[in-house]
Protein backbone atom coordinates (compact mmCIF):
# COMPACT_ATOMS: atom_id res chain seq x y z
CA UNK A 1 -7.06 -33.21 -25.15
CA UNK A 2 -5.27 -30.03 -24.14
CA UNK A 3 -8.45 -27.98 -23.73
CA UNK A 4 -9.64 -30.51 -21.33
CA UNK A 5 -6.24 -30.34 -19.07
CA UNK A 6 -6.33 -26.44 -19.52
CA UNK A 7 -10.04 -26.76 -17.81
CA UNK A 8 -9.02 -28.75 -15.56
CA UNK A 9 -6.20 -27.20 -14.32
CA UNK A 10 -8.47 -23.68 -14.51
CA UNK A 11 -10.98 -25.24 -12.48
CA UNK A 12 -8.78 -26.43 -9.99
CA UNK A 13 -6.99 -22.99 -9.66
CA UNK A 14 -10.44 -20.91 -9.22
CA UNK A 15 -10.90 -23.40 -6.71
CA UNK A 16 -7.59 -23.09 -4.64
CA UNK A 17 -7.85 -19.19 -4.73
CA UNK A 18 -12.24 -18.85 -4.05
CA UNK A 19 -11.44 -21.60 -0.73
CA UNK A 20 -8.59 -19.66 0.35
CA UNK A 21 -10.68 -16.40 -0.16
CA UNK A 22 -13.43 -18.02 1.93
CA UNK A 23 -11.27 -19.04 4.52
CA UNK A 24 -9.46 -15.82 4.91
CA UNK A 25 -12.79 -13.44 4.94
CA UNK A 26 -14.01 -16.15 7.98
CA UNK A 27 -10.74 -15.72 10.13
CA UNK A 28 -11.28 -12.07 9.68
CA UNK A 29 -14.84 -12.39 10.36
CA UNK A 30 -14.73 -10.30 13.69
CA UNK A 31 -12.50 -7.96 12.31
CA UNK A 32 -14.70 -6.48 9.01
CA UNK A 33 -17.68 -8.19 10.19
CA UNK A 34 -20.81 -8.37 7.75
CA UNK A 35 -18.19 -7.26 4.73
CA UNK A 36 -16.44 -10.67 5.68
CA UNK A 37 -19.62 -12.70 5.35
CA UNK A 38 -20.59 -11.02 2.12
CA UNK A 39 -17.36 -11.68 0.47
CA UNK A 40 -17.92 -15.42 1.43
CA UNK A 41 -21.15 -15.32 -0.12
CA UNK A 42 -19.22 -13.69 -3.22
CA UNK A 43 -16.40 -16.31 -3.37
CA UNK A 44 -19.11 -19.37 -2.66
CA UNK A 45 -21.28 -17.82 -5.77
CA UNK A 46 -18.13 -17.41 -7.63
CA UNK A 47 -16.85 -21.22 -6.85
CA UNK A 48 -20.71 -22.69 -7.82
CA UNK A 49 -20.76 -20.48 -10.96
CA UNK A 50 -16.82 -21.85 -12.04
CA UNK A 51 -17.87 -25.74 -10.63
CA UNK A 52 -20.71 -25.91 -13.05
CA UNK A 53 -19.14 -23.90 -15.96
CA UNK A 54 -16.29 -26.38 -15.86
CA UNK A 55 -18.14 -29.46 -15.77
CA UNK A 56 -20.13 -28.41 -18.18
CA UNK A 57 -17.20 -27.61 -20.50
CA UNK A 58 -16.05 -31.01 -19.95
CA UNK A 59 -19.19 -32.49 -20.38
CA UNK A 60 -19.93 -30.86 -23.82
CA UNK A 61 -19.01 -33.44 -25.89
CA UNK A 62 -20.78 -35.76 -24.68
CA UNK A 63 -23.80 -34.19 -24.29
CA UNK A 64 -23.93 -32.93 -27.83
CA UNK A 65 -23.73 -36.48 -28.95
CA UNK A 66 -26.11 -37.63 -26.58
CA UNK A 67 -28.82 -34.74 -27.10
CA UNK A 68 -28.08 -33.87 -30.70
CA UNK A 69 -27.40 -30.21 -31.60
CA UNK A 70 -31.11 -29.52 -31.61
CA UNK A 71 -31.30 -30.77 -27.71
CA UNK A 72 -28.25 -29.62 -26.75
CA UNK A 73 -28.93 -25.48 -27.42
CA UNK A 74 -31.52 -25.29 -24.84
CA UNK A 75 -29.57 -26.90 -22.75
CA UNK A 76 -26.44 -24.88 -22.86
CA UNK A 77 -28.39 -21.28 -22.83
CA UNK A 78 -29.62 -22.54 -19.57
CA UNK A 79 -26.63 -23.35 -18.04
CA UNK A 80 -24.57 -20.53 -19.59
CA UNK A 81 -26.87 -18.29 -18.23
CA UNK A 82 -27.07 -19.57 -15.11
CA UNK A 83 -23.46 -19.46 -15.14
CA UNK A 84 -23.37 -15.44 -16.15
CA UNK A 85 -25.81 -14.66 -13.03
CA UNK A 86 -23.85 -16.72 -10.42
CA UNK A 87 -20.48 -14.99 -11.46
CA UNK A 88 -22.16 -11.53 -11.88
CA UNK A 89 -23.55 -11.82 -8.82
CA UNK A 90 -20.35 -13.03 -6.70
CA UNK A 91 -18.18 -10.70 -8.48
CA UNK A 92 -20.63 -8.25 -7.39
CA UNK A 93 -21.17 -9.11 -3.68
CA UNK A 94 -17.60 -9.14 -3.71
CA UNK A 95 -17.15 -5.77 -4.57
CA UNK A 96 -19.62 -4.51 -2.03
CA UNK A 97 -18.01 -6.17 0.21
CA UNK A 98 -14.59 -4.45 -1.11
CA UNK A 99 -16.67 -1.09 0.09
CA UNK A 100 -18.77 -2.09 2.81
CA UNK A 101 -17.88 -0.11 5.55
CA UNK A 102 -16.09 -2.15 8.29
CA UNK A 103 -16.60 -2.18 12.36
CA UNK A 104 -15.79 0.36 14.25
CA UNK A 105 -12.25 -0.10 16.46
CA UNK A 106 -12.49 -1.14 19.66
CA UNK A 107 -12.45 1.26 22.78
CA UNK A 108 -8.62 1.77 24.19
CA UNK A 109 -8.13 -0.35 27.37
CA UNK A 110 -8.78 1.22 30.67
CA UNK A 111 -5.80 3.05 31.72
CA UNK A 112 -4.27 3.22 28.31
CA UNK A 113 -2.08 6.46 27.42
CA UNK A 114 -4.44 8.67 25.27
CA UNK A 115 -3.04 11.52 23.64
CA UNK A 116 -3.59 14.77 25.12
CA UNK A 117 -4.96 17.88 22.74
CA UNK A 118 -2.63 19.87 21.65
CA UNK A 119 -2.30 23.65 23.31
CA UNK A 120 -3.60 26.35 21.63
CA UNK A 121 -3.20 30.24 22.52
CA UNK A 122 -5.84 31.70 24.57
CA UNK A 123 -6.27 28.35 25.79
CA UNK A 124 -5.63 27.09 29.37
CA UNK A 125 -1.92 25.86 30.06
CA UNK A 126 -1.79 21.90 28.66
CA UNK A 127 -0.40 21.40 32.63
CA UNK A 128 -3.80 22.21 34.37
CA UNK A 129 -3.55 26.06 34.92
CA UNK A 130 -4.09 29.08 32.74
CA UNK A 131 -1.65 31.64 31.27
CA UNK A 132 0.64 33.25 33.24
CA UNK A 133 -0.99 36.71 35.32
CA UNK A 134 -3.88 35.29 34.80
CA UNK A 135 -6.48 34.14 37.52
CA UNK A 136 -6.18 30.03 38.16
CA UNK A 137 -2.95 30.16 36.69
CA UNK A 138 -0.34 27.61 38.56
CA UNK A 139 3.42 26.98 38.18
CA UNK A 140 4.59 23.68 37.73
CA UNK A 141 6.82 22.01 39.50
CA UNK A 142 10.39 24.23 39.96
CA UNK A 143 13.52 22.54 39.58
CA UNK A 144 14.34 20.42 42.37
CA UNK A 145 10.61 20.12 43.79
CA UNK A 146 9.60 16.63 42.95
CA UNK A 147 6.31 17.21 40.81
CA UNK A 148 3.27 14.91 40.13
CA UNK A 149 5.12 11.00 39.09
CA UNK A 150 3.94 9.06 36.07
CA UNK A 151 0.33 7.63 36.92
CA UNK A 152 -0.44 9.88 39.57
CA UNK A 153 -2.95 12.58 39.42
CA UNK A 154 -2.14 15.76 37.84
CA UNK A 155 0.51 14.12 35.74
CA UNK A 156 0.84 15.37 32.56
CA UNK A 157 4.16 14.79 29.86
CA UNK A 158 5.50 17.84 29.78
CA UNK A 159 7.97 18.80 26.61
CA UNK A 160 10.56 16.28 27.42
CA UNK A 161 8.66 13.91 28.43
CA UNK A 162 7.14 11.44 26.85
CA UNK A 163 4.31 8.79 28.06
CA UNK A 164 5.27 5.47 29.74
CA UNK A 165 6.43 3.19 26.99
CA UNK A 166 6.88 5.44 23.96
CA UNK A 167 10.03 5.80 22.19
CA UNK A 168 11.18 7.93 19.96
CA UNK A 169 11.89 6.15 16.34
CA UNK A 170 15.48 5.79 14.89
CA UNK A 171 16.39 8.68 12.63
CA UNK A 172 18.08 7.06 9.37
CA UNK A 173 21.40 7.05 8.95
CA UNK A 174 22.44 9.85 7.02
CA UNK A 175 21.84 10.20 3.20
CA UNK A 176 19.58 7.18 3.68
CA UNK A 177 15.96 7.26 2.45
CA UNK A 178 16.10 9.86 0.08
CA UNK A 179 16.21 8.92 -3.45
C-alpha cells in the first residue's frame, strides 16, 4: 500500500515540476528562442516517459496476474525500455537546450546613450579634436562660454559629466561589505 502512495505522490510531483518547466521555457520562448522549444520537447519526453513508468508501476500487479510471469516479461522489457529511451532522450534534449546558444540581444533604441571608447594616447582627443599643438586640434569650451548642451551635436560627457540619466551607485557605508 505505501509503494503505491509513494508512486503516486512521485508521479504527481514529476508532473507539477515537467508542466511548470514547460510553461516557463514557453513564456521565455522569445527570449532563448529554439533552446526554449527544445527544453519543452525535453520536459514533454520526460513527463510521457514518468506517465507511463508510473502507470505501469501501478499496474504491475495486476498485470502479472492477468498475463502470468511468462506473459508478463515481454511485456515489461518493452515498456521499461521504452521508458529508458523517452527519459534518455528528454534528459538529453534538455541539456542541449541547457547549452544551446541563445538569441542575440536586441539593438539599443534609437537615441539611446551608448558608451563612448575610451581615449587612448596617440589617439584623437575623446572631445572631437586632436592633441594639443597638433593640427585639427580644438579647445573645448573655456569656463564661462556655454559649450555644446546635452543632445546637441558635438556633445560629448566630459570627466564630470555623466550621460542623461546615469547615477552614480551608493558607496557602502563604511566597514560594510567586507567580510
Amino acid at each position: 500500500m505505501l509503494s503505491y502512495i509513494l508512486t503516486i505522490f512521485n508521479l504527481i510531483v514529476s508532473l507539477v515540476v515537467l508542466l511548470g518547466g514547460v510553461a516557463l521555457m514557453a513564456m521565455r520562448r522569445k527570449e532563448h528562442g529554439r533552446a526554449s522549444v527544445v527544453g519543452m520537447v525535453g520536459c514533454i519526453m520526460l513527463l510521457l516517459g514518468g506517465v507511463i513508468g508510473g502507470v505501469f508501476s501501478l499496474m504491475l500487479p495486476n498485470l502479472v496476474e492477468s498475463l502470468g510471469m511468462r506473459g508478463f516479461t515481454p511485456v515489461s522489457l518493452i515498456v521499461n525500455v521504452a521508458v529508458m529511451l523517452l527519459q534518455a532522450v528528454g534528459t538529453a534534449l534538455l541539456v542541449w537546450a541547457v547549452i544551446m546558444p541563445r538569441n542575440q540581444p536586441q539593438p539599443t533604441a534609437q537615441g539611446a546613450w551608448q558608451p563612448q571608447p575610451e581615449w587612448q594616447p596617440g589617439q584623437p582627443d575623446w572631445q572631437g579634436g586632436s592633441q594639443p599643438g597638433q593640427p585639427g586640434w580644438q579647445p573645448g569650451p573655456q569656463p564661462g562660454q556655454p559649450g555644446p548642451q546635452p543632445g546637441q551635436p558635438g556633445w560629448h560627457p566630459g570627466p564630470q559629466q555623466q550621460p542623461p540619466g546615469w547615477q552614480t551607485p551608493p558607496q557602502p557605508p563604511f566597514g560594510q561589505g567586507q567580510g
